[in-house]
C-alpha atoms as a PDB file:
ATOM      1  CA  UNK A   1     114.957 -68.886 -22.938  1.00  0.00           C
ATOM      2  CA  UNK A   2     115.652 -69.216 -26.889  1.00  0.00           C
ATOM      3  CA  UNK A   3     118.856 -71.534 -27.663  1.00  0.00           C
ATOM      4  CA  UNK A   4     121.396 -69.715 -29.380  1.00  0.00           C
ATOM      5  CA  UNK A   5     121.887 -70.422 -33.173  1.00  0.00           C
ATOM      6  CA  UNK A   6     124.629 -72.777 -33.886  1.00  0.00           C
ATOM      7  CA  UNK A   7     127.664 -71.882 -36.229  1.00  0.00           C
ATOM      8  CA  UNK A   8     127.432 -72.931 -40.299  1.00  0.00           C
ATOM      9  CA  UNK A   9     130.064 -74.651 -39.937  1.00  0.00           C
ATOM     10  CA  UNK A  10     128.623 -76.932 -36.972  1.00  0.00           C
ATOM     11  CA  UNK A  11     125.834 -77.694 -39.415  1.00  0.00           C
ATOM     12  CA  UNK A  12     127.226 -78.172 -42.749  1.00  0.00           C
ATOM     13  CA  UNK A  13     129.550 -81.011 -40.707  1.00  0.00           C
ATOM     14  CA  UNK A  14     126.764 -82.553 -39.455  1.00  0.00           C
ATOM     15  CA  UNK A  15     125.236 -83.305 -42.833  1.00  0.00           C
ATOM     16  CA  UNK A  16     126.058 -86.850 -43.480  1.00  0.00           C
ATOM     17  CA  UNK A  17     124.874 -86.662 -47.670  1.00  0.00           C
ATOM     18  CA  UNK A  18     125.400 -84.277 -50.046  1.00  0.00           C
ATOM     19  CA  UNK A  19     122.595 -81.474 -50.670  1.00  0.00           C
ATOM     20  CA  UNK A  20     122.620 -82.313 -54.444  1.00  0.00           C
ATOM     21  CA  UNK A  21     123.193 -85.844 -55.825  1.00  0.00           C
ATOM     22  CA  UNK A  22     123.750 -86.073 -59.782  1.00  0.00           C
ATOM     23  CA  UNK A  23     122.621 -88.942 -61.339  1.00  0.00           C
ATOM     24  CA  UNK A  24     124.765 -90.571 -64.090  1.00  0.00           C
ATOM     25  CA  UNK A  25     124.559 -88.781 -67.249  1.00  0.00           C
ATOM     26  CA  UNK A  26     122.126 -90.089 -70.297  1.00  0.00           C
ATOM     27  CA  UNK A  27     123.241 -90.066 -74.034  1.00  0.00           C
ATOM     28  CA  UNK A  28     120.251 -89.613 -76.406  1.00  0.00           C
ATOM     29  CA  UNK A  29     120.418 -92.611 -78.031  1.00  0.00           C
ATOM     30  CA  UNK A  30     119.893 -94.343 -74.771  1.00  0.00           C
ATOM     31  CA  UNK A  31     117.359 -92.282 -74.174  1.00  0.00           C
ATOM     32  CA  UNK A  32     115.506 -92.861 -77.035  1.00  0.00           C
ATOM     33  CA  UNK A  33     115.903 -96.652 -76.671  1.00  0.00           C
ATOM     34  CA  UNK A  34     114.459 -96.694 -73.079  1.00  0.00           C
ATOM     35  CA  UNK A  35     111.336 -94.525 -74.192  1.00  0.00           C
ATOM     36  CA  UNK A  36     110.667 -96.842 -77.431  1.00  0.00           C
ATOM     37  CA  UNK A  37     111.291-100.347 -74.843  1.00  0.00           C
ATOM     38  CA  UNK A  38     108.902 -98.594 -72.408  1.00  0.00           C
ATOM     39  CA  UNK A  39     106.127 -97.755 -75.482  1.00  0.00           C
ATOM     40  CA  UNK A  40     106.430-101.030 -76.926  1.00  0.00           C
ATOM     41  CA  UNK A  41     105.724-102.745 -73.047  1.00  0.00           C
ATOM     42  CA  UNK A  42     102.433-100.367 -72.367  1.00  0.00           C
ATOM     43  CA  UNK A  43     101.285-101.427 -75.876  1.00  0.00           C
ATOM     44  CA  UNK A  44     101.986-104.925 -75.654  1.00  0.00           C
ATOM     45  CA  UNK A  45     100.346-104.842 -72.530  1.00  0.00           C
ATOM     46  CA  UNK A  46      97.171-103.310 -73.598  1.00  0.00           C
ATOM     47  CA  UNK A  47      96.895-106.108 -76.740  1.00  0.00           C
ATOM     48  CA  UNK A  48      97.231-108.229 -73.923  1.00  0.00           C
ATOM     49  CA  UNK A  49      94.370-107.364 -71.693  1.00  0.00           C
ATOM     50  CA  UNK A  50      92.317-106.620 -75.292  1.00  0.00           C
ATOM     51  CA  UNK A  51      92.603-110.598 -75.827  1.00  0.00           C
ATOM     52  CA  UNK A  52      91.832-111.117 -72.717  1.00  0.00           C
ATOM     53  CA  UNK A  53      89.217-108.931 -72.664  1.00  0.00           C
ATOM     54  CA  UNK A  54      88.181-110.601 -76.090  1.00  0.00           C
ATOM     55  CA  UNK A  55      88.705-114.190 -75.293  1.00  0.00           C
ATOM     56  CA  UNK A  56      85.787-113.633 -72.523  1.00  0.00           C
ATOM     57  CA  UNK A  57      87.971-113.056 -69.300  1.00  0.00           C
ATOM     58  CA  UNK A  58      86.939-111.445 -66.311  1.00  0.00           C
ATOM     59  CA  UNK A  59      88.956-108.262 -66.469  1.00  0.00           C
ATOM     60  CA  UNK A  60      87.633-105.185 -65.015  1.00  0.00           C
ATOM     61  CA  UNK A  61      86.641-101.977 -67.193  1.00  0.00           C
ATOM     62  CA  UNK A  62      88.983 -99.793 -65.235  1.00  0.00           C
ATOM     63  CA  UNK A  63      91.922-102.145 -65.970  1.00  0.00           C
ATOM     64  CA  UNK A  64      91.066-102.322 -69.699  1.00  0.00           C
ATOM     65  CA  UNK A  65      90.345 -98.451 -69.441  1.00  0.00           C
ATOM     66  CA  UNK A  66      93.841 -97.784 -67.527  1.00  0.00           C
ATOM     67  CA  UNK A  67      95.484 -99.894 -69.495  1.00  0.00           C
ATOM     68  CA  UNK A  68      94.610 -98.361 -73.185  1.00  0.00           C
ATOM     69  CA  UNK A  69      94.916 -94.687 -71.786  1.00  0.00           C
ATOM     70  CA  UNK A  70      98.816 -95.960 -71.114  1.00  0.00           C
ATOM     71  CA  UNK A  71      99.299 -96.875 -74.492  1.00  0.00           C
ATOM     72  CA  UNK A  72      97.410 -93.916 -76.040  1.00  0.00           C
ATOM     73  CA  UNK A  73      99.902 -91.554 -73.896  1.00  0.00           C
ATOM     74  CA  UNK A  74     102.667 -93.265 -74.669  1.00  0.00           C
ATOM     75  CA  UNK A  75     102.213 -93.265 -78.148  1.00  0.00           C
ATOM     76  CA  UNK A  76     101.071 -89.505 -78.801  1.00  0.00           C
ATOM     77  CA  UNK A  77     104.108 -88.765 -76.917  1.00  0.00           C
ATOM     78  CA  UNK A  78     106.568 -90.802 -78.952  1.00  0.00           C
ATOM     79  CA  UNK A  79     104.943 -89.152 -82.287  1.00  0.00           C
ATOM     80  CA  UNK A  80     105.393 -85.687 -80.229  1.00  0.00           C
ATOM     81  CA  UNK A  81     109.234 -86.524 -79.803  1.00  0.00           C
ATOM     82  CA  UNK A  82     109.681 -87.879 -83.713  1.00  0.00           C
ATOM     83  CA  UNK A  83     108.255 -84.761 -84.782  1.00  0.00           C
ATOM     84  CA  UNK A  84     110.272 -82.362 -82.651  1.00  0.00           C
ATOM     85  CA  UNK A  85     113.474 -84.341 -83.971  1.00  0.00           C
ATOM     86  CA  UNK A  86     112.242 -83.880 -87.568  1.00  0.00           C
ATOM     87  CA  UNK A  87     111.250 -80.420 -87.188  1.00  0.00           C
ATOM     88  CA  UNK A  88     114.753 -79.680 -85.711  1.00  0.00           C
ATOM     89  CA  UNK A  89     116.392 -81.353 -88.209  1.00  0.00           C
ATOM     90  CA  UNK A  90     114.593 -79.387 -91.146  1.00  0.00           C
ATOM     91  CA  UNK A  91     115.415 -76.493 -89.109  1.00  0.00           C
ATOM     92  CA  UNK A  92     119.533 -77.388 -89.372  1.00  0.00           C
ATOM     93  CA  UNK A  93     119.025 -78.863 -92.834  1.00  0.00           C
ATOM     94  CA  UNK A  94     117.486 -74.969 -94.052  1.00  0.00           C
ATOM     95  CA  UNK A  95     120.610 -72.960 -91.833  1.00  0.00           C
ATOM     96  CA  UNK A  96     122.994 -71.366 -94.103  1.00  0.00           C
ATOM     97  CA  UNK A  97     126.625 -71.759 -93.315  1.00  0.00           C
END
């Protein structure tokens, strides 16, 4: 035999969290401050493991390799984001009020 089907209601009390959760709203300029801490980590990190790598210690290729490609990301995406700003701000500059 197939259980009946229990009410809505029955279910929506027994939900002890919300469905949707909001985080804590961002401004941009924190924003922008987190993403230029977190660049300036992966490529102080990667200078890092390049002395190291220089100096003659045992670090593996993949760790060097990993490492770099961090960086590299993290800086083609910061010049990505500095030339979207600068291309919308041409674009407000050139609107005619």
């Amino acid at each position: 035999m197939i259980p009946p089907i229990a009410s809505i209601g029955t279910l929506l009390d027994s939900l002890e969290t919300p469905l949707v959760t909001r985080e804590p709203a961002i401004d941009f300029s924190q924003a922008i401050g987190a993403g230029l801490k977190t660049l300036n980590t992966n490529i102080n990190a990667s200078d890092e493991v390049l002395r190291g790598v220089a100096a003659g210690e045992a670090i593996p290729l993949h760790d060097l390799m990993i490492v770099m490609t961090q960086a590299q990301l993290s800086l083609q995406f910061a010049v990505q984001v500095r030339d979207r700003l600068v291309e919308s701000y041409q674009q407000l500059f050139q609107m005619q009020i």
